[in-house]
PDB file of N, CA and C in Angstrom:
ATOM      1  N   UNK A   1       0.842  -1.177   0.000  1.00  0.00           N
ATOM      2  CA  UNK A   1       0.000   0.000   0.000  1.00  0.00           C
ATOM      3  C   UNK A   1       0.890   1.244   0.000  1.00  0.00           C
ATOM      4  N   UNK A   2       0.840   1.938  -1.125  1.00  0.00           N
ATOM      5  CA  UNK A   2       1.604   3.336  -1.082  1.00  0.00           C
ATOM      6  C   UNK A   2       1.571   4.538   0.245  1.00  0.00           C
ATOM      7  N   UNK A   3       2.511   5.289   0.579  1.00  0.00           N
ATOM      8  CA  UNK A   3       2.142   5.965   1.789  1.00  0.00           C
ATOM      9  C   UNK A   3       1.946   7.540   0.959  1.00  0.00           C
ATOM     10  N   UNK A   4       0.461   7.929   1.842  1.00  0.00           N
ATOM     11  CA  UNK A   4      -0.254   8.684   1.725  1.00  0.00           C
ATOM     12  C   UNK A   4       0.413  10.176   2.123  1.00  0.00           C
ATOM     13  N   UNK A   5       0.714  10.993   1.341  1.00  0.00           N
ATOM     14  CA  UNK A   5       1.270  12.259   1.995  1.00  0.00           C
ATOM     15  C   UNK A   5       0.913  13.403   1.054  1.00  0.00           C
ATOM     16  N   UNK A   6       0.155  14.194   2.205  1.00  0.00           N
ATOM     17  CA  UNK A   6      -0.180  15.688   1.952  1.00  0.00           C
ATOM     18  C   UNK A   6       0.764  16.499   0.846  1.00  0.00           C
ATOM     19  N   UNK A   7       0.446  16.769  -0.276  1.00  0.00           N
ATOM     20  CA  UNK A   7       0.668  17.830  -0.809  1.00  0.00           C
ATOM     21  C   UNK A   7       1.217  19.007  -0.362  1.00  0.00           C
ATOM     22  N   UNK A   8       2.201  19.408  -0.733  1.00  0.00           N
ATOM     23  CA  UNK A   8       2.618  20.929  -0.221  1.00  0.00           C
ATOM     24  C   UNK A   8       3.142  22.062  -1.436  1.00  0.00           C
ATOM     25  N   UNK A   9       3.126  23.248  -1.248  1.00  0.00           N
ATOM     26  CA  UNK A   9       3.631  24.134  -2.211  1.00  0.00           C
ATOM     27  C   UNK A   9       4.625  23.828  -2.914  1.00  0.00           C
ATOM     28  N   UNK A  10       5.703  23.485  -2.097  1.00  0.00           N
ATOM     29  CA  UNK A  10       7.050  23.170  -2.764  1.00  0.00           C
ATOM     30  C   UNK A  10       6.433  21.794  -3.616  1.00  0.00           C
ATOM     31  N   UNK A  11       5.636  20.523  -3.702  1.00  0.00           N
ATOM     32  CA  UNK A  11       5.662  19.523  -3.770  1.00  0.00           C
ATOM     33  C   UNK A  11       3.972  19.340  -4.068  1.00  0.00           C
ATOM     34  N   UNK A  12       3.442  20.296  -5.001  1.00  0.00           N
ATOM     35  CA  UNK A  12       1.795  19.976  -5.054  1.00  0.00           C
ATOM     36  C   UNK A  12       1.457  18.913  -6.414  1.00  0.00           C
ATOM     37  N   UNK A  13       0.387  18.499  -6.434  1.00  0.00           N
ATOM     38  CA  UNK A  13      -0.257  17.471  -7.083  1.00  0.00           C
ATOM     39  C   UNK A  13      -0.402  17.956  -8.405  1.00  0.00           C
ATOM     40  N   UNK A  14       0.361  17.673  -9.728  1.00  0.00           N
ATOM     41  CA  UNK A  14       0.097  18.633 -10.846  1.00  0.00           C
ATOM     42  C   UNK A  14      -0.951  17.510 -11.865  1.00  0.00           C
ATOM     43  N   UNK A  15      -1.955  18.453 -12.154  1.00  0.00           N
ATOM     44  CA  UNK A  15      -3.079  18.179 -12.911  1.00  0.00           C
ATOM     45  C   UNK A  15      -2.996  18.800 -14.354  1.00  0.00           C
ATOM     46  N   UNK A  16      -2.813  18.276 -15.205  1.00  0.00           N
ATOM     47  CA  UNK A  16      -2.274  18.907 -16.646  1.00  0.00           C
ATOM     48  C   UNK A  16      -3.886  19.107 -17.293  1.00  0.00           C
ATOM     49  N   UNK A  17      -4.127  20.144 -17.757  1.00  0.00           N
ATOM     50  CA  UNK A  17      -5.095  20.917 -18.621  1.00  0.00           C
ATOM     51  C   UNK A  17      -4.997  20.803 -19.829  1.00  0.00           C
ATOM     52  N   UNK A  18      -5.763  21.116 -20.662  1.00  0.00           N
ATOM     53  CA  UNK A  18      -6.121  21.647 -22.434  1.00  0.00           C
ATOM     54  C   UNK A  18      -6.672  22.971 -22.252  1.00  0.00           C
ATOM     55  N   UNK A  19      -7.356  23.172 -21.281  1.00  0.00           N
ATOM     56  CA  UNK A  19      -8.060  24.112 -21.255  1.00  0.00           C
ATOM     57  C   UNK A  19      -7.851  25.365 -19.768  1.00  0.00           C
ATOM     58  N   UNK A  20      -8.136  26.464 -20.174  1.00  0.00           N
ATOM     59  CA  UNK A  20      -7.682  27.408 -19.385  1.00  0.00           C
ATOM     60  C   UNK A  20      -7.938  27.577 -17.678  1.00  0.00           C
ATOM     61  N   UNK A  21      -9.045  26.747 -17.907  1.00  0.00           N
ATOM     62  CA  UNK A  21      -9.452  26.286 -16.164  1.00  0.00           C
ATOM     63  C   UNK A  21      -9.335  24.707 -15.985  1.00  0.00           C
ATOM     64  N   UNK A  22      -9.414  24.261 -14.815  1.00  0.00           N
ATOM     65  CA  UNK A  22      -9.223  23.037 -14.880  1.00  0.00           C
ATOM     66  C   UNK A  22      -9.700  22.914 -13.453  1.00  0.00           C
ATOM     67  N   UNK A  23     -11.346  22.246 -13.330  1.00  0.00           N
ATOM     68  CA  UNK A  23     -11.908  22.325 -11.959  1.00  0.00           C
ATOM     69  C   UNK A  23     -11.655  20.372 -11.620  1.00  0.00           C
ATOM     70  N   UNK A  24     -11.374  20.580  -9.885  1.00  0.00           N
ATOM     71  CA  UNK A  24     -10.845  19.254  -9.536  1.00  0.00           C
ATOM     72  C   UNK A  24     -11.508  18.724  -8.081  1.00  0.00           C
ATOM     73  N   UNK A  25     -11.557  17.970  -7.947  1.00  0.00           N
ATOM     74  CA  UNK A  25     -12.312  17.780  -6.310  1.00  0.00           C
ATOM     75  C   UNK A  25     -11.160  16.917  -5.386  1.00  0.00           C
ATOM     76  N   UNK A  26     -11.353  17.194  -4.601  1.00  0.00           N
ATOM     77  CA  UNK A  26     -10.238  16.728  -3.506  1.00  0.00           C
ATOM     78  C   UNK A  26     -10.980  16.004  -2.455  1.00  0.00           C
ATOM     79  N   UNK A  27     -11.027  14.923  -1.923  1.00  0.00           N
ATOM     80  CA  UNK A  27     -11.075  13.897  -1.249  1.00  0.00           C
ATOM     81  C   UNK A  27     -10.360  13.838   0.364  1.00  0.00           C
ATOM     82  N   UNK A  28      -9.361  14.515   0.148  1.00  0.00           N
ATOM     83  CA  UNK A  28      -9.039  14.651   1.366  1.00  0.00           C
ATOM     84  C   UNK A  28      -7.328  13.493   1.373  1.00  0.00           C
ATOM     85  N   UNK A  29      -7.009  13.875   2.528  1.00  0.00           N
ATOM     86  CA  UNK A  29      -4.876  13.234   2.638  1.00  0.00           C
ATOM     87  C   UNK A  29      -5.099  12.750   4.118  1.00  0.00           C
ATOM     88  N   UNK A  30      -5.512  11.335   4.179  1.00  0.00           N
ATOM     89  CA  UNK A  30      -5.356   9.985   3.511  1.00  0.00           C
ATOM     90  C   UNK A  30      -6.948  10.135   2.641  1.00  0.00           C
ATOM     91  N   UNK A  31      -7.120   9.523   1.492  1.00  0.00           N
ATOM     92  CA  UNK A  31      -8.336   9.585   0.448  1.00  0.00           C
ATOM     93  C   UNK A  31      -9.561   9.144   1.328  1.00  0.00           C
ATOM     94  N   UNK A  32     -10.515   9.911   0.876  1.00  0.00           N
ATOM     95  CA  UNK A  32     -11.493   9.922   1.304  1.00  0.00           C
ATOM     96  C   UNK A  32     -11.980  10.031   2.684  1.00  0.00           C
ATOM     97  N   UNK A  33     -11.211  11.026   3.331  1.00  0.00           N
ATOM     98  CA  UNK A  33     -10.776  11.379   4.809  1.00  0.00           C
ATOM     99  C   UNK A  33     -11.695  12.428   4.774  1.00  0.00           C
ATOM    100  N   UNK A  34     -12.348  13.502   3.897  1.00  0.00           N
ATOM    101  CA  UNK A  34     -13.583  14.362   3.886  1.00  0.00           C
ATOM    102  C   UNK A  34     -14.582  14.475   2.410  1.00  0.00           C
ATOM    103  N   UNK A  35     -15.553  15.122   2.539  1.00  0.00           N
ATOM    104  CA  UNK A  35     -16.199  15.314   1.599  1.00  0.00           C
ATOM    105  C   UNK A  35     -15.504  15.371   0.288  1.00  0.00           C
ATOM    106  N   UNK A  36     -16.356  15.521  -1.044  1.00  0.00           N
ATOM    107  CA  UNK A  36     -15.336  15.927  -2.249  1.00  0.00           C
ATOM    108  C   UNK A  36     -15.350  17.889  -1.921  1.00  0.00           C
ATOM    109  N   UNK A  37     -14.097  18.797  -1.803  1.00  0.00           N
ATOM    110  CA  UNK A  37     -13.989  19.837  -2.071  1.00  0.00           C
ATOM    111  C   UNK A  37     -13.845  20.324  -3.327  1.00  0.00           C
ATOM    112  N   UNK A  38     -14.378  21.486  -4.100  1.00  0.00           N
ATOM    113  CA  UNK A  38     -14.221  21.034  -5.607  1.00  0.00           C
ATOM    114  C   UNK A  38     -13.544  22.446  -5.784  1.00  0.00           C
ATOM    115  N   UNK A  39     -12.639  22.662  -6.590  1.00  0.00           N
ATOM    116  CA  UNK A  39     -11.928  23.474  -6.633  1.00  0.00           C
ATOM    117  C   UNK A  39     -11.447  23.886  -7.891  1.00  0.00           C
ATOM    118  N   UNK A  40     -10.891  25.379  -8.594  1.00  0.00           N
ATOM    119  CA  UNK A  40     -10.539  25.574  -9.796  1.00  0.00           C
ATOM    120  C   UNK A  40      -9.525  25.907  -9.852  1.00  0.00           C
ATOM    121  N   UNK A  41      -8.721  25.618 -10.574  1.00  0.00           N
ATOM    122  CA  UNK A  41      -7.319  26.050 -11.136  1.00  0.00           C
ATOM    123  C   UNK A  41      -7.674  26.961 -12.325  1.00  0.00           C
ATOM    124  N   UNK A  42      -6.721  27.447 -12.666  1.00  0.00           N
ATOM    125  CA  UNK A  42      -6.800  28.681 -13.888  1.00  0.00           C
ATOM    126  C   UNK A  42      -4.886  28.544 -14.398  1.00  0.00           C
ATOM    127  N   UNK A  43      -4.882  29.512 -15.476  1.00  0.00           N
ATOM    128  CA  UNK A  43      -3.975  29.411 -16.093  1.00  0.00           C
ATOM    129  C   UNK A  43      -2.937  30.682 -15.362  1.00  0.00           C
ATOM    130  N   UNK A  44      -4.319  31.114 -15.209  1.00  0.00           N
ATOM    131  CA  UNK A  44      -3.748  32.889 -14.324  1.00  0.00           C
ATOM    132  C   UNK A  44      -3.579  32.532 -12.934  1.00  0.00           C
ATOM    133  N   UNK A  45      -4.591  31.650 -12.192  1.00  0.00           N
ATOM    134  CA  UNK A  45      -4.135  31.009 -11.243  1.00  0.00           C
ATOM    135  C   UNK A  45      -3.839  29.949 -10.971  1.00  0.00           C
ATOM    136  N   UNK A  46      -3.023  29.005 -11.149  1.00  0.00           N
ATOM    137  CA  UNK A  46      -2.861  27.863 -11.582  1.00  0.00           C
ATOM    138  C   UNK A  46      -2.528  27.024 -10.079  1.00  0.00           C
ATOM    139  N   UNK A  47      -2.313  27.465  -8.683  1.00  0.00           N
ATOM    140  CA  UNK A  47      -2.310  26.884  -7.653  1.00  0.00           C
ATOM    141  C   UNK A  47      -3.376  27.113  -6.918  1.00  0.00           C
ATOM    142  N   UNK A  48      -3.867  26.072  -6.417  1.00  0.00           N
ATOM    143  CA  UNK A  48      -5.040  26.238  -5.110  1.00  0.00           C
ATOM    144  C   UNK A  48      -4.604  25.397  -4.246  1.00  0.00           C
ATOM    145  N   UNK A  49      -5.068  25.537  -2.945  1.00  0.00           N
ATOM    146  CA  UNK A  49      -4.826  24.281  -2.036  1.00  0.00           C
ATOM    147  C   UNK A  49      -6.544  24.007  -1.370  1.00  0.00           C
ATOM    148  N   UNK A  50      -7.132  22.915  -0.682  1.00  0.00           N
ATOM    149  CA  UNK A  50      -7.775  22.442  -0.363  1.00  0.00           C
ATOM    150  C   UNK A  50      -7.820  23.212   0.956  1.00  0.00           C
ATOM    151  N   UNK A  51      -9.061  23.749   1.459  1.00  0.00           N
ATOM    152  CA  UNK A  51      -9.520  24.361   2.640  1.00  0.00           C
ATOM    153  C   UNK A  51      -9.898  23.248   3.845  1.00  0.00           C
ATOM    154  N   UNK A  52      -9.593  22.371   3.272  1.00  0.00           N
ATOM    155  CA  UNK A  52     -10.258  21.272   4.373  1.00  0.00           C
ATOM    156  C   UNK A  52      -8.968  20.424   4.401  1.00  0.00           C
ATOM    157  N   UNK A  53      -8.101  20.013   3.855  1.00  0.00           N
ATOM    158  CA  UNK A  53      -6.894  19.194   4.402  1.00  0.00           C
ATOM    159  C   UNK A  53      -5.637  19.786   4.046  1.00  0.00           C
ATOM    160  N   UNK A  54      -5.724  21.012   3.635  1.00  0.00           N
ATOM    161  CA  UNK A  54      -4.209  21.331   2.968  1.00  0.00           C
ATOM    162  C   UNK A  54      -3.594  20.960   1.664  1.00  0.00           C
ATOM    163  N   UNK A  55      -4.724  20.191   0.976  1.00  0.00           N
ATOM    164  CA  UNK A  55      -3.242  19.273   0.107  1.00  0.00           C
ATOM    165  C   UNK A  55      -3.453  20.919  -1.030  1.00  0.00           C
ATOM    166  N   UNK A  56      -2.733  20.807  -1.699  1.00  0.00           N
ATOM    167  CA  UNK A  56      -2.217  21.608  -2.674  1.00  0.00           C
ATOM    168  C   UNK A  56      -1.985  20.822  -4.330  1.00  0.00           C
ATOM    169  N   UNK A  57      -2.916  21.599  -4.972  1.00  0.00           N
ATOM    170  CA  UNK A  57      -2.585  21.352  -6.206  1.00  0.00           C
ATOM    171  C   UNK A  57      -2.325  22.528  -7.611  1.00  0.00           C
ATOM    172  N   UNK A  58      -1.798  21.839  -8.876  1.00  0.00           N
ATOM    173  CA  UNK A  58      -0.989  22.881  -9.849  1.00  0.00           C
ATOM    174  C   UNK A  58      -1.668  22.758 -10.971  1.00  0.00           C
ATOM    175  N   UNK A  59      -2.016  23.298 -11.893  1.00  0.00           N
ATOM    176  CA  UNK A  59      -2.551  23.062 -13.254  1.00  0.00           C
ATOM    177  C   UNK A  59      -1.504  23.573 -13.694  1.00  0.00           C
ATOM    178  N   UNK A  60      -1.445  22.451 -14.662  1.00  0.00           N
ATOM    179  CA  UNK A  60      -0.215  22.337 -15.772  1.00  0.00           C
ATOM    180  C   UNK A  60      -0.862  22.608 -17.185  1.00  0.00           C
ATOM    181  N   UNK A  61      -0.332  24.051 -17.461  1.00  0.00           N
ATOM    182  CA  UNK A  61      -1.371  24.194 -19.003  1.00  0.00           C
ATOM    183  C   UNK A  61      -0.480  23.433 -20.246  1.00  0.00           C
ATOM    184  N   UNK A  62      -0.700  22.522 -20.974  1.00  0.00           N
ATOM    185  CA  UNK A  62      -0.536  21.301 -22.009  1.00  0.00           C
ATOM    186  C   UNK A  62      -1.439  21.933 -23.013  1.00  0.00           C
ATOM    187  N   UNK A  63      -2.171  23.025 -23.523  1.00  0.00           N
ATOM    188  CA  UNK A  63      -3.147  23.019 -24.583  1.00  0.00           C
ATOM    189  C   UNK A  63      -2.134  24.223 -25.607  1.00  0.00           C
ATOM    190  N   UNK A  64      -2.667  24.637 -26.217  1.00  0.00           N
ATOM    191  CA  UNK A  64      -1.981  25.260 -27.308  1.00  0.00           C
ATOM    192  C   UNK A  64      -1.528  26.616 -27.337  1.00  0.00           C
ATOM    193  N   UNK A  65      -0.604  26.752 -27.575  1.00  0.00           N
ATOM    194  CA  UNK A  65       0.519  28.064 -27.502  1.00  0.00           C
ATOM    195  C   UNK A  65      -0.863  29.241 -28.158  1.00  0.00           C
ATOM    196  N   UNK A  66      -0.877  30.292 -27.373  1.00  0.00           N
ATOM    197  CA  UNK A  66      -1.041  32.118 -27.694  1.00  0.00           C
ATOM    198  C   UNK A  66      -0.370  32.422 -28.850  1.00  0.00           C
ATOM    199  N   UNK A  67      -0.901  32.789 -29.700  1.00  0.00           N
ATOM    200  CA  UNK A  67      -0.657  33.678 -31.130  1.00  0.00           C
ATOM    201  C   UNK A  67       0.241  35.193 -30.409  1.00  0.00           C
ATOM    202  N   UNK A  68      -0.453  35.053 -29.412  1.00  0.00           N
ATOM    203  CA  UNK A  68       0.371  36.641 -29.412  1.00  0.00           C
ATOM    204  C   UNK A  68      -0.398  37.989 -29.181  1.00  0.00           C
ATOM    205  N   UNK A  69      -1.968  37.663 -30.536  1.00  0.00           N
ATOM    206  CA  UNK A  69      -2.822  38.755 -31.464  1.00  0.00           C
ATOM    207  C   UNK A  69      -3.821  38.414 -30.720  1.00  0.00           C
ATOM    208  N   UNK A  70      -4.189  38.032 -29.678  1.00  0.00           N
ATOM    209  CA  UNK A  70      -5.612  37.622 -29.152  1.00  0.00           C
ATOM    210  C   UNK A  70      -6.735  37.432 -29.815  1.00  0.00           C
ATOM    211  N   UNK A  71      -5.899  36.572 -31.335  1.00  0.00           N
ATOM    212  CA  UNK A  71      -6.766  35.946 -31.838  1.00  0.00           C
ATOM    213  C   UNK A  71      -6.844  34.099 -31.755  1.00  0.00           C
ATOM    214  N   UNK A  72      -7.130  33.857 -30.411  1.00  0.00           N
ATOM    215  CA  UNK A  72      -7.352  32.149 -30.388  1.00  0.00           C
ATOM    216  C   UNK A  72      -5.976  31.746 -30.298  1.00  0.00           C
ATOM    217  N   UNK A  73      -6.150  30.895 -29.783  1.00  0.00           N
ATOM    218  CA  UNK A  73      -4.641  30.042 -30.225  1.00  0.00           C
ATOM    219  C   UNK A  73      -4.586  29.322 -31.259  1.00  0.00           C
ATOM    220  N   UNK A  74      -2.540  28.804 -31.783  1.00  0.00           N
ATOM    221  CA  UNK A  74      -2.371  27.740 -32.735  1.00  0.00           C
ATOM    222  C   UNK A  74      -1.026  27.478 -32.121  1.00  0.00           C
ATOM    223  N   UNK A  75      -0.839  26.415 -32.467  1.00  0.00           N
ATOM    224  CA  UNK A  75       0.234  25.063 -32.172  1.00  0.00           C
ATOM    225  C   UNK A  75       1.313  25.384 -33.192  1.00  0.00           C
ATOM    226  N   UNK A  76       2.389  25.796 -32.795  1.00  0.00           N
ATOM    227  CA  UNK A  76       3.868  26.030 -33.618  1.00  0.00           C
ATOM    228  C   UNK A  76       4.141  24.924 -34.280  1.00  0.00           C
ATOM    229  N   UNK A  77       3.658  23.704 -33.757  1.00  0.00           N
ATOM    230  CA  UNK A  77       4.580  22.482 -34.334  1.00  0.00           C
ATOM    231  C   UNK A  77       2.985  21.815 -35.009  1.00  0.00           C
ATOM    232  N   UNK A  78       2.000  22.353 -35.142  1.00  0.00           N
ATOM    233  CA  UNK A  78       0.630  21.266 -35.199  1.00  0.00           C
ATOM    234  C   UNK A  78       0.893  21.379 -36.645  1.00  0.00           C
ATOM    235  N   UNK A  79       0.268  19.855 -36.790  1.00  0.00           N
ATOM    236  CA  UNK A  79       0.062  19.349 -38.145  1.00  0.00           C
ATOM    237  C   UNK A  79      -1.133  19.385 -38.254  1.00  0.00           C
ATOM    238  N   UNK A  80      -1.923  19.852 -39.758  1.00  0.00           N
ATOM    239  CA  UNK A  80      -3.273  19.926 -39.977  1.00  0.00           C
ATOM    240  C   UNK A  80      -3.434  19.124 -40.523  1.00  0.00           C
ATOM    241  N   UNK A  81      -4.350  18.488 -40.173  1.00  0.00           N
ATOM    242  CA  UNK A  81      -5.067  17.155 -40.825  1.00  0.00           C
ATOM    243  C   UNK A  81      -6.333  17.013 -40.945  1.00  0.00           C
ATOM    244  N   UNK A  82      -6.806  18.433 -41.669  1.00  0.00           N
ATOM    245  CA  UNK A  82      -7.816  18.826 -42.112  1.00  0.00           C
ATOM    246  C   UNK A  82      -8.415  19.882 -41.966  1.00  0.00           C
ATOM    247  N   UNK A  83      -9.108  21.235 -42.972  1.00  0.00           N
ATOM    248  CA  UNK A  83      -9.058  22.351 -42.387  1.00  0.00           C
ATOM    249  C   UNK A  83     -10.604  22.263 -41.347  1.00  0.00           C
ATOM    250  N   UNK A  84     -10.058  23.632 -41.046  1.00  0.00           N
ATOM    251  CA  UNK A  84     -11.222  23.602 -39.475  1.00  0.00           C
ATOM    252  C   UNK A  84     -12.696  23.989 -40.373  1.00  0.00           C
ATOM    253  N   UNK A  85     -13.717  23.577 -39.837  1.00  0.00           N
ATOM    254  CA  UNK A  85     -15.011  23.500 -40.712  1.00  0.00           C
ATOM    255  C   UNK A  85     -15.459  25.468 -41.368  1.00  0.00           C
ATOM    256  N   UNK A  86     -14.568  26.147 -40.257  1.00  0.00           N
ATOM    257  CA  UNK A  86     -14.964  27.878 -40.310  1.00  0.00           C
ATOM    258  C   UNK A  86     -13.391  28.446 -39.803  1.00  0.00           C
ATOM    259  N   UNK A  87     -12.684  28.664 -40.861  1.00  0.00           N
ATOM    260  CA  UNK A  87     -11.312  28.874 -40.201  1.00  0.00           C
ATOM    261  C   UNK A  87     -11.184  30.461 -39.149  1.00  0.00           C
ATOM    262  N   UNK A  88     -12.376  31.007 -39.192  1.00  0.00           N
ATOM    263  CA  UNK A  88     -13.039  32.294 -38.313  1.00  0.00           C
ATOM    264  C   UNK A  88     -13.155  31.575 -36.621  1.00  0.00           C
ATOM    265  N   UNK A  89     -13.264  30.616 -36.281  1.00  0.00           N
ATOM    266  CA  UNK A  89     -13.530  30.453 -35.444  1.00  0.00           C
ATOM    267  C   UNK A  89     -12.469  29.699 -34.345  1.00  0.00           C
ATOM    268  N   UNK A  90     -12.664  30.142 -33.379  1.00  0.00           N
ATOM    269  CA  UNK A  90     -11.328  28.874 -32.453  1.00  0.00           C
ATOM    270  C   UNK A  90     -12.237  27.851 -32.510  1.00  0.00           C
ATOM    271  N   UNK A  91     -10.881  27.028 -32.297  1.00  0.00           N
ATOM    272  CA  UNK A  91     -11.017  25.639 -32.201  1.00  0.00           C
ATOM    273  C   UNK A  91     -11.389  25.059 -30.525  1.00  0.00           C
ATOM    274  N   UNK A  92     -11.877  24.141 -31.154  1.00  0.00           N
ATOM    275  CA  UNK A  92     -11.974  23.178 -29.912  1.00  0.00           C
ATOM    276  C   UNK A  92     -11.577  21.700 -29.665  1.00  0.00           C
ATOM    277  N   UNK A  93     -11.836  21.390 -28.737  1.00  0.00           N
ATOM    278  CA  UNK A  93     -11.266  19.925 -27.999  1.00  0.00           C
ATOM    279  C   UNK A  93     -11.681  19.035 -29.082  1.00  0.00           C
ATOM    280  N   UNK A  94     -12.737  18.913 -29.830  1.00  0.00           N
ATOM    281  CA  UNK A  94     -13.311  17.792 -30.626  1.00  0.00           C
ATOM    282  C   UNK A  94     -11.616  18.483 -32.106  1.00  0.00           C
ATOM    283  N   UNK A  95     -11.590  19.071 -32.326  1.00  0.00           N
ATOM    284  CA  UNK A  95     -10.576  19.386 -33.307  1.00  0.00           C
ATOM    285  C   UNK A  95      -9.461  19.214 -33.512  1.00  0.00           C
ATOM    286  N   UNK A  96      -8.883  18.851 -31.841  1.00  0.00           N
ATOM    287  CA  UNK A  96      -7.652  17.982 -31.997  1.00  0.00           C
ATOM    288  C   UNK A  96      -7.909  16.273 -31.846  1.00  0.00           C
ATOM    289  N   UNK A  97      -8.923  15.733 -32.292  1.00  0.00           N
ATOM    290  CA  UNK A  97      -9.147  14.220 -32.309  1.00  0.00           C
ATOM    291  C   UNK A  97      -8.528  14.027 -33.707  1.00  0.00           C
ATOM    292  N   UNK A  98      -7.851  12.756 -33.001  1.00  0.00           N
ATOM    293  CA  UNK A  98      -6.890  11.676 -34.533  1.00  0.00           C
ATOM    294  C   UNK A  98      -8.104  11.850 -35.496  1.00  0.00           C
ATOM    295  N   UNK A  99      -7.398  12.465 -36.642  1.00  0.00           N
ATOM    296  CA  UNK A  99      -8.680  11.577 -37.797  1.00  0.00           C
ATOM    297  C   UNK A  99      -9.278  10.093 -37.870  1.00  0.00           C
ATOM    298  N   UNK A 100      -8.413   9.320 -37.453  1.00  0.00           N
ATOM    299  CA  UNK A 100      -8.851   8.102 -37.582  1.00  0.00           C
ATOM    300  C   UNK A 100      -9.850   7.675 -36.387  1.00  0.00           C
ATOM    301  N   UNK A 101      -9.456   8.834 -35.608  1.00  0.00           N
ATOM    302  CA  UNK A 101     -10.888   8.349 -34.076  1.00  0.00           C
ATOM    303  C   UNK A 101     -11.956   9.291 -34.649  1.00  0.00           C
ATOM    304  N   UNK A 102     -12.421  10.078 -35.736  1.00  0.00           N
ATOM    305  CA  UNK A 102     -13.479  10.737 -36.287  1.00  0.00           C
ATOM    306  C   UNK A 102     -14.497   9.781 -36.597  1.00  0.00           C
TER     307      UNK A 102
END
């Protein structure tokens, strides 16, 4: 059985994102030691800690690089594999699926 240990600033629980918020519920350190606390991370704020046990967690933003122009984002290295149905519009989560999972 793995040993159970609280989260801390130096050492918090990182939760990787696509998206600019990333809401999470916490259980409590040892699991299921309190209610679910449900909590949001952001990109702007990307640490929270749990009001009820301390643990501490990080959103790790993983989704696609800022243009710069605050027009939407795009991926420096993305390969298109097909154009977007309205190239006016940002994209979304269904838009980075493999073609072959379409």
């Amino acid at each position: 059985m793995p040993k159970e240990v609280k989260s801390t600033l130096q050492d918090p629980i990182v939760v990787k994102s696509f998206g600019d918020e990333q809401y999470l519920g916490c259980t409590g350190c040892p699991a299921d030691s309190h209610v679910v606390t449900w909590l949001t991370t952001s990109r702007d704020r990307p640490v929270e800690r749990c009001p009820e046990c301390g643990s501490v967690y990080k959103m790790e933003y993983v989704g696609l690089v800022d243009d710069g122009h605050g027009h939407g984002r795009h991926d420096e290295h993305h390969v298109n594999h097909g154009a977007h149905p309205d190239e006016g519009e940002e994209k979304t989560m269904a838009d980075l699926v493999r073609e072959e999972y379409r």
